[in-house]
C-alpha atoms as a PDB file:
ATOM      1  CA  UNK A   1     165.930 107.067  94.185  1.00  0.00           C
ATOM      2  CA  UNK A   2     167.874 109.715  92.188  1.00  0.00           C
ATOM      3  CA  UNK A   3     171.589 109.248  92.003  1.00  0.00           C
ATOM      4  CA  UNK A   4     173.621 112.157  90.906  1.00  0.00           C
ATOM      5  CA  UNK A   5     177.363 111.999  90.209  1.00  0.00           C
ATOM      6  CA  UNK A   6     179.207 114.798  90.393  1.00  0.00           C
ATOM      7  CA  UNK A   7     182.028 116.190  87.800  1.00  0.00           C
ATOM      8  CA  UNK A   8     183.959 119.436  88.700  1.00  0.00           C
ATOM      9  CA  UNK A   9     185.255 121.135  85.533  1.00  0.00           C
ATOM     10  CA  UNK A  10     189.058 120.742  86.041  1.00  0.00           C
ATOM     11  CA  UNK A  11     189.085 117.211  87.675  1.00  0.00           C
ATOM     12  CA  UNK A  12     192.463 116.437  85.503  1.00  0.00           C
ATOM     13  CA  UNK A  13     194.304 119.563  87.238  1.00  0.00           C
ATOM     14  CA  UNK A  14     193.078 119.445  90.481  1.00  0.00           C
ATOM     15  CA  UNK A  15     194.475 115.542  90.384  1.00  0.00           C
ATOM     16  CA  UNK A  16     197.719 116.482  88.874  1.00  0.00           C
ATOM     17  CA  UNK A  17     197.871 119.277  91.512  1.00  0.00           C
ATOM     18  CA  UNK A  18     197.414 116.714  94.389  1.00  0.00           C
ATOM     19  CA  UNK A  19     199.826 114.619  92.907  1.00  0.00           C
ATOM     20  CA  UNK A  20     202.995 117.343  93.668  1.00  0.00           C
ATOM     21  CA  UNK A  21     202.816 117.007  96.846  1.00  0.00           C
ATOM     22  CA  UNK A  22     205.670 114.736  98.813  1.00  0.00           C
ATOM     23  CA  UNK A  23     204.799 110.998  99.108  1.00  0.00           C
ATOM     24  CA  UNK A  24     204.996 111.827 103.138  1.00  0.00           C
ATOM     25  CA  UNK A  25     201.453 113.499 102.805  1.00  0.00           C
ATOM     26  CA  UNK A  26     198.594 110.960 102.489  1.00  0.00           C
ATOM     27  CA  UNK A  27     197.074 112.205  99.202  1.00  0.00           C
ATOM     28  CA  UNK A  28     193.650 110.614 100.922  1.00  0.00           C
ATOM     29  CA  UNK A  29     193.692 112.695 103.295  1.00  0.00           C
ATOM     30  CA  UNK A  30     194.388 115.819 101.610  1.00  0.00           C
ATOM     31  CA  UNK A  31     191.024 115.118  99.394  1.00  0.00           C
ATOM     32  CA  UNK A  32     189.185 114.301 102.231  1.00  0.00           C
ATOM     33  CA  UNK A  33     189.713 117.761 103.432  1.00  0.00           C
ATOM     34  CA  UNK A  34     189.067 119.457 100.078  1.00  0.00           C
ATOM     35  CA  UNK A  35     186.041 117.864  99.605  1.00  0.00           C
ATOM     36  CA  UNK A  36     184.883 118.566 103.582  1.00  0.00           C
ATOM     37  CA  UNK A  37     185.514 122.707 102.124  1.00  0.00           C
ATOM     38  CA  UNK A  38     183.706 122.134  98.700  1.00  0.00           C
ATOM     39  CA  UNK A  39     180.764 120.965  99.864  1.00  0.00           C
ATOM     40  CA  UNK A  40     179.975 123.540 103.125  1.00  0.00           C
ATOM     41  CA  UNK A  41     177.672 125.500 100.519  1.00  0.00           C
ATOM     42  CA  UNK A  42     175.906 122.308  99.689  1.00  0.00           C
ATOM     43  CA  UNK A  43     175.318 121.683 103.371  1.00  0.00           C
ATOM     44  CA  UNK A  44     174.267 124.542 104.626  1.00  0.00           C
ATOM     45  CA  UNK A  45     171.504 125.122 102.049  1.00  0.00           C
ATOM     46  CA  UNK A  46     170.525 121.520 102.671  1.00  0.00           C
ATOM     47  CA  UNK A  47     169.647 122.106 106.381  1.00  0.00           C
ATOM     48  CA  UNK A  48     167.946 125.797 105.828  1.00  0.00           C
ATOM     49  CA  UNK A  49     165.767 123.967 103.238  1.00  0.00           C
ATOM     50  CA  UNK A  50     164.681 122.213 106.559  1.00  0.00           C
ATOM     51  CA  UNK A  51     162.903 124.655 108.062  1.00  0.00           C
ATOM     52  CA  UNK A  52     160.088 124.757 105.468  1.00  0.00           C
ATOM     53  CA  UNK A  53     159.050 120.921 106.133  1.00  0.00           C
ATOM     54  CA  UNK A  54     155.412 120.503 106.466  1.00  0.00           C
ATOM     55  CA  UNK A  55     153.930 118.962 109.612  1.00  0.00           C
ATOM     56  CA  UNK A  56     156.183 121.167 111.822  1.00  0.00           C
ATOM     57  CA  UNK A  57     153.353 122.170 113.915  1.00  0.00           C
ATOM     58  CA  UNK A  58     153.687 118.530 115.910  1.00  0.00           C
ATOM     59  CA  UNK A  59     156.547 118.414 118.633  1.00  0.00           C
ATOM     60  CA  UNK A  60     157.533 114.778 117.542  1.00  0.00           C
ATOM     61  CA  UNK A  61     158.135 115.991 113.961  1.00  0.00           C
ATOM     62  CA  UNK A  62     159.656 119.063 114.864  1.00  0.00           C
ATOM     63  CA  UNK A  63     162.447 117.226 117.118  1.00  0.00           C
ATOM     64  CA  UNK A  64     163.071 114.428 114.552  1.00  0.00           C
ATOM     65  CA  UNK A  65     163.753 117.577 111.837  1.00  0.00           C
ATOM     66  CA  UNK A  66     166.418 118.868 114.051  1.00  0.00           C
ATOM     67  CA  UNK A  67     168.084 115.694 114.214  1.00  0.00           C
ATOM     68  CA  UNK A  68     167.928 115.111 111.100  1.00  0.00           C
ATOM     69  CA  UNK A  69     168.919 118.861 110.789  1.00  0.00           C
ATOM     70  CA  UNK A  70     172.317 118.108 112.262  1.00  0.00           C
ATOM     71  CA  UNK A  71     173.233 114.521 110.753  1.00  0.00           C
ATOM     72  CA  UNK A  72     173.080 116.550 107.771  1.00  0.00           C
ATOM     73  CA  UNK A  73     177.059 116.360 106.496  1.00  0.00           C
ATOM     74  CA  UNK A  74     179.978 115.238 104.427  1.00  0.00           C
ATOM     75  CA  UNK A  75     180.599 111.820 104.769  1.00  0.00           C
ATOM     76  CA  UNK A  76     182.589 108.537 103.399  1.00  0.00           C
ATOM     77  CA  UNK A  77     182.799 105.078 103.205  1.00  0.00           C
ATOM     78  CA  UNK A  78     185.266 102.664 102.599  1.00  0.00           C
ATOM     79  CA  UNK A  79     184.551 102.440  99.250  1.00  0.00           C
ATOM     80  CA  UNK A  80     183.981 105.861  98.823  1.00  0.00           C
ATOM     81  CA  UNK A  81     187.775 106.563 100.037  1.00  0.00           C
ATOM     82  CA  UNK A  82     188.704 104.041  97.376  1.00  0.00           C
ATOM     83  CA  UNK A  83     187.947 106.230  94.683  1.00  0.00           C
ATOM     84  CA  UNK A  84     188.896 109.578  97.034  1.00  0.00           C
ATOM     85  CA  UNK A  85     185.247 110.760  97.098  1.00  0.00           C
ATOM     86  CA  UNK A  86     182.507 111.429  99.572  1.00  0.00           C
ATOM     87  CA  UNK A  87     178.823 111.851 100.333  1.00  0.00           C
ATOM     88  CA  UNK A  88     176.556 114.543 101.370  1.00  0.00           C
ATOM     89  CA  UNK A  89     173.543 114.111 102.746  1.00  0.00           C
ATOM     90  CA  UNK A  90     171.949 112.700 106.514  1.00  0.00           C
ATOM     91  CA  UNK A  91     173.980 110.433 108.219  1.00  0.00           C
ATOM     92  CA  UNK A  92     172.658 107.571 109.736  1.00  0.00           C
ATOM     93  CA  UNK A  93     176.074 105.460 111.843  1.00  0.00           C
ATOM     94  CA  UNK A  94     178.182 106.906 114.691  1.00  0.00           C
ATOM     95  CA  UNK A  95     176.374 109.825 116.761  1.00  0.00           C
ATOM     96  CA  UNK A  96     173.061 109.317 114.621  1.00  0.00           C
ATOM     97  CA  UNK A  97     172.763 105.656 114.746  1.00  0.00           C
ATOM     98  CA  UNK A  98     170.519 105.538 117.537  1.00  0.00           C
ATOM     99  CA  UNK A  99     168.084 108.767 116.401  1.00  0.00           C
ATOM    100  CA  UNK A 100     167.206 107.149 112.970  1.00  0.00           C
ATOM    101  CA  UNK A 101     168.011 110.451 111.998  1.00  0.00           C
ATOM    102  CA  UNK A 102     169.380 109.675 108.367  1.00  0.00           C
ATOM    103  CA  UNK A 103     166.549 106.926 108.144  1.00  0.00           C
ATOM    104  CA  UNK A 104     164.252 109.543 108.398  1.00  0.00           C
ATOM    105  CA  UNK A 105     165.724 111.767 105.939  1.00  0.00           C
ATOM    106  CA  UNK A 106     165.219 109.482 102.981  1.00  0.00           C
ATOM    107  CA  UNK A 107     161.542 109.152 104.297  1.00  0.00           C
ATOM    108  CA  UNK A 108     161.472 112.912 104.003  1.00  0.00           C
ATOM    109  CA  UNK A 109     163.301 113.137 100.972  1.00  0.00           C
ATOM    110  CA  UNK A 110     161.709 110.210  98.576  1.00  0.00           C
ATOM    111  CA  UNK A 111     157.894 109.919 100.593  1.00  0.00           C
ATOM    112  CA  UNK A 112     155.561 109.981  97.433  1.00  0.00           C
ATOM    113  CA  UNK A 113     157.794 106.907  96.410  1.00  0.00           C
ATOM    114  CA  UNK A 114     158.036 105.033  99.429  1.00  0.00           C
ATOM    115  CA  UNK A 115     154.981 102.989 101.013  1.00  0.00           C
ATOM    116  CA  UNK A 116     155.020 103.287 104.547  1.00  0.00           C
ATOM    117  CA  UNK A 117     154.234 100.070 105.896  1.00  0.00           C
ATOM    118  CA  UNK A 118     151.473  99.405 103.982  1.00  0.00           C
ATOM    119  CA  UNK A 119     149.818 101.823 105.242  1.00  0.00           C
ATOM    120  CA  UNK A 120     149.702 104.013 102.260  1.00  0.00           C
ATOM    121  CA  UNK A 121     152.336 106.677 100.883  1.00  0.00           C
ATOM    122  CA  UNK A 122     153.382 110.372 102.308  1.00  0.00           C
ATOM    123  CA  UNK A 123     154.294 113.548 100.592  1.00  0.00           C
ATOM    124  CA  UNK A 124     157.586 114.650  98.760  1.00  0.00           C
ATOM    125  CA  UNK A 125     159.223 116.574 100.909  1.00  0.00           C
ATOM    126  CA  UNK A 126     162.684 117.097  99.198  1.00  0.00           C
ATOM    127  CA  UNK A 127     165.265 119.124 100.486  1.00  0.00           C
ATOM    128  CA  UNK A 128     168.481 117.634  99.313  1.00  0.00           C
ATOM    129  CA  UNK A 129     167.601 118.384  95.610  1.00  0.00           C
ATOM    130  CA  UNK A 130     166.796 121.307  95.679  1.00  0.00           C
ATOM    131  CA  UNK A 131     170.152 122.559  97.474  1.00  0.00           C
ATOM    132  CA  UNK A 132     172.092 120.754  94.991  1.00  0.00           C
ATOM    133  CA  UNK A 133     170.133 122.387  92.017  1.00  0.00           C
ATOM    134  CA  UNK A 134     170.577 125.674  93.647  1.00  0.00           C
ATOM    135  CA  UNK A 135     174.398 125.601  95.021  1.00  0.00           C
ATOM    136  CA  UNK A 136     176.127 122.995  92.381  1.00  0.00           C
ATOM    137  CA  UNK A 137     177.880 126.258  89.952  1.00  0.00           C
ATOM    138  CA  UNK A 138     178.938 127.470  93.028  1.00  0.00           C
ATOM    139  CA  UNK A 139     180.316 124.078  94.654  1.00  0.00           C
ATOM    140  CA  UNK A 140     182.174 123.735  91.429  1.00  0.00           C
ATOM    141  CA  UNK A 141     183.459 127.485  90.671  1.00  0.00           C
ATOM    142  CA  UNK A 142     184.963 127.467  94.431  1.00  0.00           C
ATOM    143  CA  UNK A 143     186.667 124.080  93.656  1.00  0.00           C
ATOM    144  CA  UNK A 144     190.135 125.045  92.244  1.00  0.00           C
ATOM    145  CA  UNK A 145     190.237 127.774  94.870  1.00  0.00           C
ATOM    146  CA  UNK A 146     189.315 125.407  98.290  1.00  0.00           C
ATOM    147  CA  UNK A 147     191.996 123.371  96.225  1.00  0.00           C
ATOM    148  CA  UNK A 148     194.808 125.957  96.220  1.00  0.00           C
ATOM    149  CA  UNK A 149     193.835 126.555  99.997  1.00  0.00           C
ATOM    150  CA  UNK A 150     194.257 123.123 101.150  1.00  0.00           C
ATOM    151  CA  UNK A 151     197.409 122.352  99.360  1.00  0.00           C
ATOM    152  CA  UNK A 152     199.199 125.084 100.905  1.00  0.00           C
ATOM    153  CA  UNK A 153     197.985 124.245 104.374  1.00  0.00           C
ATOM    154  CA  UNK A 154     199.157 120.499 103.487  1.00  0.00           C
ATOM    155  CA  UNK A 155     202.513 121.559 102.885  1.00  0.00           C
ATOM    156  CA  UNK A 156     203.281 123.928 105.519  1.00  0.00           C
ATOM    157  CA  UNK A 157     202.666 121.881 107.794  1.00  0.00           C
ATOM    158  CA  UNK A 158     204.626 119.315 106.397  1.00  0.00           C
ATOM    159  CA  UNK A 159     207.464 121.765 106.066  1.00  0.00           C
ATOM    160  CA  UNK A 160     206.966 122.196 109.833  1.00  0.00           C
ATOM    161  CA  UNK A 161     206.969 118.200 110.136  1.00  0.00           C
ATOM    162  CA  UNK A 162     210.355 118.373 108.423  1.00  0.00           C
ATOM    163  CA  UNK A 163     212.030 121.518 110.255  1.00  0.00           C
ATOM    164  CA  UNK A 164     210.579 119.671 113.470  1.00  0.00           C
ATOM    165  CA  UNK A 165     211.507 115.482 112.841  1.00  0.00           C
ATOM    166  CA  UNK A 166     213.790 116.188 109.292  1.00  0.00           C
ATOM    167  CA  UNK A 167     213.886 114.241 106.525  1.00  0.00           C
ATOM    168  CA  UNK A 168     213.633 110.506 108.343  1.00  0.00           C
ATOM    169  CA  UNK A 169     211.277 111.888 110.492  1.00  0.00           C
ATOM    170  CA  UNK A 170     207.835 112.090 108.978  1.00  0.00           C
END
């Protein structure tokens, strides 16, 4: 299984950038949202690389691909949140716990690696890296600009937390 970590050129400044804000906005929160924006390229080319799955032709395999179509999405963990960071990719709790949908996904993804069951291996069918090859200059070129974006939304409305409650407030 491939593991790829992710560094956006001007980590140091977006950080110090969160930092600014007032101790009355969860900083969590704030790169929860960024990273939610930063990664909607990364998504959506994930789930159009979708439609060219082989076997498509069989209604079983066709339904399963558009669940696993929409578990596709941004993502975290408690640990994850520890370090302020995320996933991408199928998910498999919550809504899509019960359609195996992210289960299926790494059977998709990683099939010439897997053994199904004994019964022998399947076919590569990857979609996930192959969006990230294609979209990752762009992920990181809109970074310090989905940054600037959420920042100011975080602070007006906590300027219209403070106008609202004041200072004791919030």
């Amino acid at each position: 299984m491939a593991k790829s970590n992710v560094t956006v050129l001007g980590t140091k400044e977006l950080n110090d950038m969160f930092m600014q804000l007032p101790k009355q906005i969860k900083k969590n929160t704030v790169w929860q949202k960024f990273w939610r924006k930063n990664s909607k390229p990364f998504i959506d080319a994930a789930k159009s690389n979708l439609n060219s799955l082989k076997g498509q032709e069989n209604q079983s395999n066709k339904k399963r691909t558009e669940t696993l179509k929409r578990s596709i999405g941004y993502f975290t963990t408690r640990r994850s949140r520890k370090f302020l960071g995320g996933f991408v990719g199928p998910r498999v709790k919550g809504a899509y716990r019960n359609e195996k949908s992210g289960y299926y996904g790494a059977w998709v993804e990683y099939g010439g690696q897997v053994k199904f069951g004994g019964r022998g291996f399947g076919e590569d069918q990857p979609f996930i890296e192959p969006s990230w090859k294609s979209n990752y200059l762009k992920v990181t070129q809109n970074a310090m600009g989905d940054a600037e974006f959420i920042m100011a939304k975080a602070i007006k409305s906590h300027e219209k937390k403070l106008q609202k409650y004041g200072k004791f407030g919030v």
